[in-house]
N, C-alpha and C. Protein backbone atom coordinates (compact mmCIF):
# COMPACT_ATOMS: atom_id res chain seq x y z
N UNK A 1 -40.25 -34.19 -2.40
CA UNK A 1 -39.25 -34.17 -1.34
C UNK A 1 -37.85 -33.91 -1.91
N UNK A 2 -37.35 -34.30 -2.66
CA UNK A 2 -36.38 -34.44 -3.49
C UNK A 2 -35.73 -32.85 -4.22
N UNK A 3 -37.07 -32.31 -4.53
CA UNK A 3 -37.44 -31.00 -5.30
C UNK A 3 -36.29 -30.00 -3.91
N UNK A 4 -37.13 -30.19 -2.96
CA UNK A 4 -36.91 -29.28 -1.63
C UNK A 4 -35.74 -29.50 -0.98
N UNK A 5 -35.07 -30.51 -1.05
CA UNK A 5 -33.46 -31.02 -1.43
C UNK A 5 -32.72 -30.22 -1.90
N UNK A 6 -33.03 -30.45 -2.97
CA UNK A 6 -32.17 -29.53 -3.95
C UNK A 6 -32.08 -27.91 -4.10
N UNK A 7 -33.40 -27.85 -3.53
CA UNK A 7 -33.45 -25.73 -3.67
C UNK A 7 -32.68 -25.64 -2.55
N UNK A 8 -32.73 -26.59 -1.17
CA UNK A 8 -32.33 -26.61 0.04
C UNK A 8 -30.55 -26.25 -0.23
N UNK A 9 -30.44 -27.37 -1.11
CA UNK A 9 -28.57 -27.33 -1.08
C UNK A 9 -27.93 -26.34 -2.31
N UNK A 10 -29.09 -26.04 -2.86
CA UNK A 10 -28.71 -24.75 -3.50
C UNK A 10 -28.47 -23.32 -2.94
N UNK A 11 -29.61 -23.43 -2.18
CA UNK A 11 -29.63 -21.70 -1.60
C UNK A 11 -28.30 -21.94 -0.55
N UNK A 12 -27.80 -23.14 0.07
CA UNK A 12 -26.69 -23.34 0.96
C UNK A 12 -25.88 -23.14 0.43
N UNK A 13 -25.31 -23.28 -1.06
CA UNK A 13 -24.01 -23.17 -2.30
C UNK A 13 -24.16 -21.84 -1.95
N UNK A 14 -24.83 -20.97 -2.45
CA UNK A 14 -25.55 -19.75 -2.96
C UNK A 14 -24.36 -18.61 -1.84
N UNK A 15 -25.21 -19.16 -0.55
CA UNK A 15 -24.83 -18.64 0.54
C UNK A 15 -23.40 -18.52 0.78
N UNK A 16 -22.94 -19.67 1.11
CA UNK A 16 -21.78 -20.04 0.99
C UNK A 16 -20.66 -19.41 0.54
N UNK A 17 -21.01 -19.21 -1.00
CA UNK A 17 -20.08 -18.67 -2.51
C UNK A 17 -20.06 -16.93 -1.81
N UNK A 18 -20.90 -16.62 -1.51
CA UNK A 18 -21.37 -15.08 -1.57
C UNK A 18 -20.36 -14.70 0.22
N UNK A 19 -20.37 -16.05 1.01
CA UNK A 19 -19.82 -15.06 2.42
C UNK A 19 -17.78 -15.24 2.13
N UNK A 20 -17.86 -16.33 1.02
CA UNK A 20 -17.12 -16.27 0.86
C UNK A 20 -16.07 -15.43 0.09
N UNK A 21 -16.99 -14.44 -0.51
CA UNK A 21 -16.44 -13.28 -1.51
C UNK A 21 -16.21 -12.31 -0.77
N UNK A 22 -17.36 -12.04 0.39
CA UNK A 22 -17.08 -10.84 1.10
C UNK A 22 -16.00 -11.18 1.94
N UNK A 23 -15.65 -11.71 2.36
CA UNK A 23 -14.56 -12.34 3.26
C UNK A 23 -13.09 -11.90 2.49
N UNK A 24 -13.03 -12.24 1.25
CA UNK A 24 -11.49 -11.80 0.53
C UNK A 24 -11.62 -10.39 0.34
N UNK A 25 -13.16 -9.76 -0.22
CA UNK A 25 -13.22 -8.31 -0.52
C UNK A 25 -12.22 -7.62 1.08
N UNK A 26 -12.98 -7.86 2.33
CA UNK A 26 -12.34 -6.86 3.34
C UNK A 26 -10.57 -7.26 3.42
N UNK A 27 -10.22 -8.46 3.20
CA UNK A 27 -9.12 -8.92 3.59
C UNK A 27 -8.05 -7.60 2.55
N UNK A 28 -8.33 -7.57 1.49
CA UNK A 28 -7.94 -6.82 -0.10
C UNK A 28 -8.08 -5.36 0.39
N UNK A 29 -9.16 -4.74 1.39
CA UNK A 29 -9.74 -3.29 1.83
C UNK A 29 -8.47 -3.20 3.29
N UNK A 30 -8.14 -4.00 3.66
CA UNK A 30 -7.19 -4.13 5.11
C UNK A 30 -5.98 -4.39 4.87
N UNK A 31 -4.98 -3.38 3.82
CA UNK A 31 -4.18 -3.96 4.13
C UNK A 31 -3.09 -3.83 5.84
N UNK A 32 -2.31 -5.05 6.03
CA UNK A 32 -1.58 -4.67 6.94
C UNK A 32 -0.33 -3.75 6.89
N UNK A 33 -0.30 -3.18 7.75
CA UNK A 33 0.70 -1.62 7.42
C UNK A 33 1.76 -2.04 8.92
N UNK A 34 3.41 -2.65 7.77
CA UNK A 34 4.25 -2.37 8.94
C UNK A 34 4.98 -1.62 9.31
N UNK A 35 4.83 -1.66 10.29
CA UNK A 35 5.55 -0.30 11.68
C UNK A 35 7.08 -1.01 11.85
N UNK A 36 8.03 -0.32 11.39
CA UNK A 36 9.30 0.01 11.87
C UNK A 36 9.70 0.83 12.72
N UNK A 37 10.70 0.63 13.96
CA UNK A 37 11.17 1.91 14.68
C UNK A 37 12.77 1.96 14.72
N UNK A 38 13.37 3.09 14.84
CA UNK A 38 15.07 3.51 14.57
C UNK A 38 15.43 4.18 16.34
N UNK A 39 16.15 4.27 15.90
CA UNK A 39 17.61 4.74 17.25
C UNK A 39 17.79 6.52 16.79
N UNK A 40 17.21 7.19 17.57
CA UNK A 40 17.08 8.66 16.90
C UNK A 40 18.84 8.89 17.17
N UNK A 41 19.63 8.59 17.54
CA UNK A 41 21.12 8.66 17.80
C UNK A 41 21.82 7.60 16.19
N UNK A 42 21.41 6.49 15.60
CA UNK A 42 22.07 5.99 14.66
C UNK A 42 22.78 5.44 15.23
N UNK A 43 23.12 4.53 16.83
CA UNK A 43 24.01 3.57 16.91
C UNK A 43 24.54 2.95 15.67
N UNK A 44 23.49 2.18 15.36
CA UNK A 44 23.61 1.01 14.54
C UNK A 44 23.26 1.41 12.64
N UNK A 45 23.52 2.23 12.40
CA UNK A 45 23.20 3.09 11.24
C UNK A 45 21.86 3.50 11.08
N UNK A 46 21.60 2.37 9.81
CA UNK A 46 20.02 2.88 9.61
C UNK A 46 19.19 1.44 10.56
N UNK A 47 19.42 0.40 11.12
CA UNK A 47 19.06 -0.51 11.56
C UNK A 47 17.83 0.11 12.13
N UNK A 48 16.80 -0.98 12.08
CA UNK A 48 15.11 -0.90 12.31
C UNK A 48 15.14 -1.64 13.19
N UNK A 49 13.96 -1.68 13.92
CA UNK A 49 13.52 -2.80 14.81
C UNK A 49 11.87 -2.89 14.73
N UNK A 50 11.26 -3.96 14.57
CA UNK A 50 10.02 -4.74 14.65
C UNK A 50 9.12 -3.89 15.93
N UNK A 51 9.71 -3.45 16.85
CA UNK A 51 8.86 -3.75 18.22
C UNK A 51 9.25 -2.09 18.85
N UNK A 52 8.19 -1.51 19.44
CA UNK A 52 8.58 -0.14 19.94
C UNK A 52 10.11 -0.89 21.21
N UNK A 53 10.39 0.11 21.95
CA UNK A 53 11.37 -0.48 22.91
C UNK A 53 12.52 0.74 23.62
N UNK A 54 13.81 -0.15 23.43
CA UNK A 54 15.01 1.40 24.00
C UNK A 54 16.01 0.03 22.85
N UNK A 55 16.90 1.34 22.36
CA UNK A 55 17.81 1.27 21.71
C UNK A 55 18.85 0.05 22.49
N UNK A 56 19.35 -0.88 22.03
CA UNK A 56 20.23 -2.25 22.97
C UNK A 56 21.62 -1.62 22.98
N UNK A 57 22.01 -0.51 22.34
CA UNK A 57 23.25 -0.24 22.54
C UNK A 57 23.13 1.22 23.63
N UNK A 58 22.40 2.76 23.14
CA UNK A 58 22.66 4.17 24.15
C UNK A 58 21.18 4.01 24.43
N UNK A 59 20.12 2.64 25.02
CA UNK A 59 19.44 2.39 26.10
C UNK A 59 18.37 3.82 25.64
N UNK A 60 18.12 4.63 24.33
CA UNK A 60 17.19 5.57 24.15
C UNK A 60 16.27 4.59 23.72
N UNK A 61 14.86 5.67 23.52
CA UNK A 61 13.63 5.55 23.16
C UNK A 61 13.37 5.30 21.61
N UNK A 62 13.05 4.09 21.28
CA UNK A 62 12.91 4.28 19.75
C UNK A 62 11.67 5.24 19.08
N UNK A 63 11.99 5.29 17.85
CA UNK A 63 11.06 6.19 17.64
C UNK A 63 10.84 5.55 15.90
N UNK A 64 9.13 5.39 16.10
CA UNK A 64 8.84 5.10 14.86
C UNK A 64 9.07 5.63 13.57
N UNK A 65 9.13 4.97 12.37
CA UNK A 65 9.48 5.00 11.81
C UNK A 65 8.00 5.74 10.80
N UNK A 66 8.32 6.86 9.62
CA UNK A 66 7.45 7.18 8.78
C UNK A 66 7.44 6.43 7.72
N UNK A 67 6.39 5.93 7.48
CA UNK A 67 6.42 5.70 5.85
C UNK A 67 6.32 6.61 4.63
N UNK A 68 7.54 6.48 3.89
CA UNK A 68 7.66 7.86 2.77
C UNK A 68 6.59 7.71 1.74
N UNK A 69 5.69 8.01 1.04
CA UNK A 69 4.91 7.87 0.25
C UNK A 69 5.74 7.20 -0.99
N UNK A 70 5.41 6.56 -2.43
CA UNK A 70 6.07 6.06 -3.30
C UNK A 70 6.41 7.06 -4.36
N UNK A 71 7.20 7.70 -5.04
CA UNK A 71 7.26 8.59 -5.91
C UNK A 71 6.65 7.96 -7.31
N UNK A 72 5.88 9.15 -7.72
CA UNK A 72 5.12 8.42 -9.39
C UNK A 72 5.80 9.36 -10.27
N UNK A 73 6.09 8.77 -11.65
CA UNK A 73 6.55 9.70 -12.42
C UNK A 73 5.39 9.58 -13.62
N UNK A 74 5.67 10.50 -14.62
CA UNK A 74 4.62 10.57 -16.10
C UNK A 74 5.34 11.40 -17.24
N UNK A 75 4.91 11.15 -18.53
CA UNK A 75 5.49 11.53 -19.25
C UNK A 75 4.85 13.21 -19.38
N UNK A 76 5.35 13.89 -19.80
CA UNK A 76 4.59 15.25 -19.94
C UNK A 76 3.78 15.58 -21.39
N UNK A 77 4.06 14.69 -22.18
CA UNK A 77 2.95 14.77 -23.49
C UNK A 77 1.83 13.76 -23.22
N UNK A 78 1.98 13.31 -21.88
CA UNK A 78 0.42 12.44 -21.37
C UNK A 78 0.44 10.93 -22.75
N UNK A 79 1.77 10.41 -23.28
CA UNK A 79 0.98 9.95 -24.46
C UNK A 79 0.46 8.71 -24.04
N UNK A 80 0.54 7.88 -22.88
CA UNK A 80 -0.12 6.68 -22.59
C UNK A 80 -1.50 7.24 -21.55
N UNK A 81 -1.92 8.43 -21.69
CA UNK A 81 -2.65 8.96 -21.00
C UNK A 81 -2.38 9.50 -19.58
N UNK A 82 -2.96 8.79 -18.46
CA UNK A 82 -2.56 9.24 -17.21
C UNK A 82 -1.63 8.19 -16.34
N UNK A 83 -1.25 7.20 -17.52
CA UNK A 83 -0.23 6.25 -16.78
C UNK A 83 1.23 6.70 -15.87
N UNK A 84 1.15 6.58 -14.73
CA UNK A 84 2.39 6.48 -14.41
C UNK A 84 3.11 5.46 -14.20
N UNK A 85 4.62 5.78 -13.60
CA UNK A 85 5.78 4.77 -13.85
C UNK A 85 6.35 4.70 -12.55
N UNK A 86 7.03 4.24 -11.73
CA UNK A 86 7.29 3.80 -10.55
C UNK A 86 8.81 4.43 -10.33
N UNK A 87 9.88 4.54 -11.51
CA UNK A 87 10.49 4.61 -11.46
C UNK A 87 11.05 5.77 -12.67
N UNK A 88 12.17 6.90 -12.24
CA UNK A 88 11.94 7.94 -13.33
C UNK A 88 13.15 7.10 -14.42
N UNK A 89 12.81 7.97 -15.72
CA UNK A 89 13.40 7.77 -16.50
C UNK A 89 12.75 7.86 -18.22
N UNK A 90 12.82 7.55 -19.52
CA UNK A 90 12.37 8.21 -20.71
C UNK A 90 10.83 7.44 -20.63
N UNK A 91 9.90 8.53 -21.12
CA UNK A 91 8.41 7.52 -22.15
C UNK A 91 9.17 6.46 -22.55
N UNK A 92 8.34 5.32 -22.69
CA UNK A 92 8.58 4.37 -23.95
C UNK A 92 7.81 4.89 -25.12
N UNK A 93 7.68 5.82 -24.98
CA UNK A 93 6.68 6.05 -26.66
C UNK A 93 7.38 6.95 -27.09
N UNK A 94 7.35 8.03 -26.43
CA UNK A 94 8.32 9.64 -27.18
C UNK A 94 9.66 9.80 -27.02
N UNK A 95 9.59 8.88 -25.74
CA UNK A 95 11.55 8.99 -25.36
C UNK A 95 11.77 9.90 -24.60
N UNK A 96 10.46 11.21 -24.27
CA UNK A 96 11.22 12.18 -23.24
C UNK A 96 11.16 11.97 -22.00
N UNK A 97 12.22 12.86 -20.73
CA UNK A 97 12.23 12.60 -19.61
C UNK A 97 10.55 12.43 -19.44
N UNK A 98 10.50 11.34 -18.36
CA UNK A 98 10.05 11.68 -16.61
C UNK A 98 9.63 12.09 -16.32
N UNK A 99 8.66 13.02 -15.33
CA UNK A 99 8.59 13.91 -14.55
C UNK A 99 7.69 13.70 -13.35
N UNK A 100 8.30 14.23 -12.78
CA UNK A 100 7.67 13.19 -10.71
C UNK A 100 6.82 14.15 -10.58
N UNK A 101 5.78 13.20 -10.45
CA UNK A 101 4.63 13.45 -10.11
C UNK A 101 4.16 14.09 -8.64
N UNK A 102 4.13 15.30 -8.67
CA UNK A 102 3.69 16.50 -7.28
C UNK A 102 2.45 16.24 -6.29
N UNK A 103 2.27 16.38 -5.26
CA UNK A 103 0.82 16.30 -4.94
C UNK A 103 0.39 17.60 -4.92
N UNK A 104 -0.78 17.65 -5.36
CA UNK A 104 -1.47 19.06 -5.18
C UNK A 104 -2.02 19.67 -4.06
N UNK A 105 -1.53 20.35 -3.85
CA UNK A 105 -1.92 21.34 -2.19
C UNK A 105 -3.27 22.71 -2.52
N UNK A 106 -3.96 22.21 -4.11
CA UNK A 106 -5.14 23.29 -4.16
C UNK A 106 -6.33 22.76 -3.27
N UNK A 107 -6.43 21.85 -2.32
CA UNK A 107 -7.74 21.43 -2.05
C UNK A 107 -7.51 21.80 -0.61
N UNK A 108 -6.21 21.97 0.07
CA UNK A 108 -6.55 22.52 1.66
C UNK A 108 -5.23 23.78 1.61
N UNK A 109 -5.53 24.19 2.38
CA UNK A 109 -4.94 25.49 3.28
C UNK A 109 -3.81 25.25 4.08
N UNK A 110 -2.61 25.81 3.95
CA UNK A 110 -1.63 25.84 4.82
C UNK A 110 -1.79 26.82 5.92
């Protein structure tokens, strides 16, 4: 009896451990993506707002906001391999510039 206990509260750990992994995996696969919207007029300069709506000052239509992709930079003698850098400026290894990283437009058609 005892035996059947224990496989019992094992396979329950087991279970447990495992729904609990998949659970952080999707959370890590989802991230949340926030939506900003602007004043296509610039009342208020660059001021954002949280919530679609009308502008509180010339009563227009806001209009969402794009998210700019992040610029990558790399050294051009590759010497840390294919590492890039977030921000431009020299290798730490060779010392030479930078160079911002392009996206490649060989895989579709304009």
């Amino acid at each position: 009896m005892n035996t059947i206990k224990m496989l019992l509260m094992a396979a329950f750990t087991i279970c447990s451990v495992s729904a609990m992994a998949q659970q952080k995996n999707t959370k890590k696969n989802n991230p949340k993506q926030e939506t900003s919207y602007y004043c296509p007029m610039k009342c208020e300069g660059d001021k954002t707002y949280a919530k679609a709506g009308k502008c509180p000052k010339c009563k227009m239509n806001l209009i969402e906001k794009k998210a700019t992709p992040a610029k990558a930079y790399y050294c051009p003698m590759k010497c840390e391999g294919d590492k890039t850098y977030a921000e431009a400026g020299k290798c730490p290894k060779c010392k030479m510039n930078l160079i911002e990283k392009k996206e490649e437009h060989s895989n579709h058609k304009h």
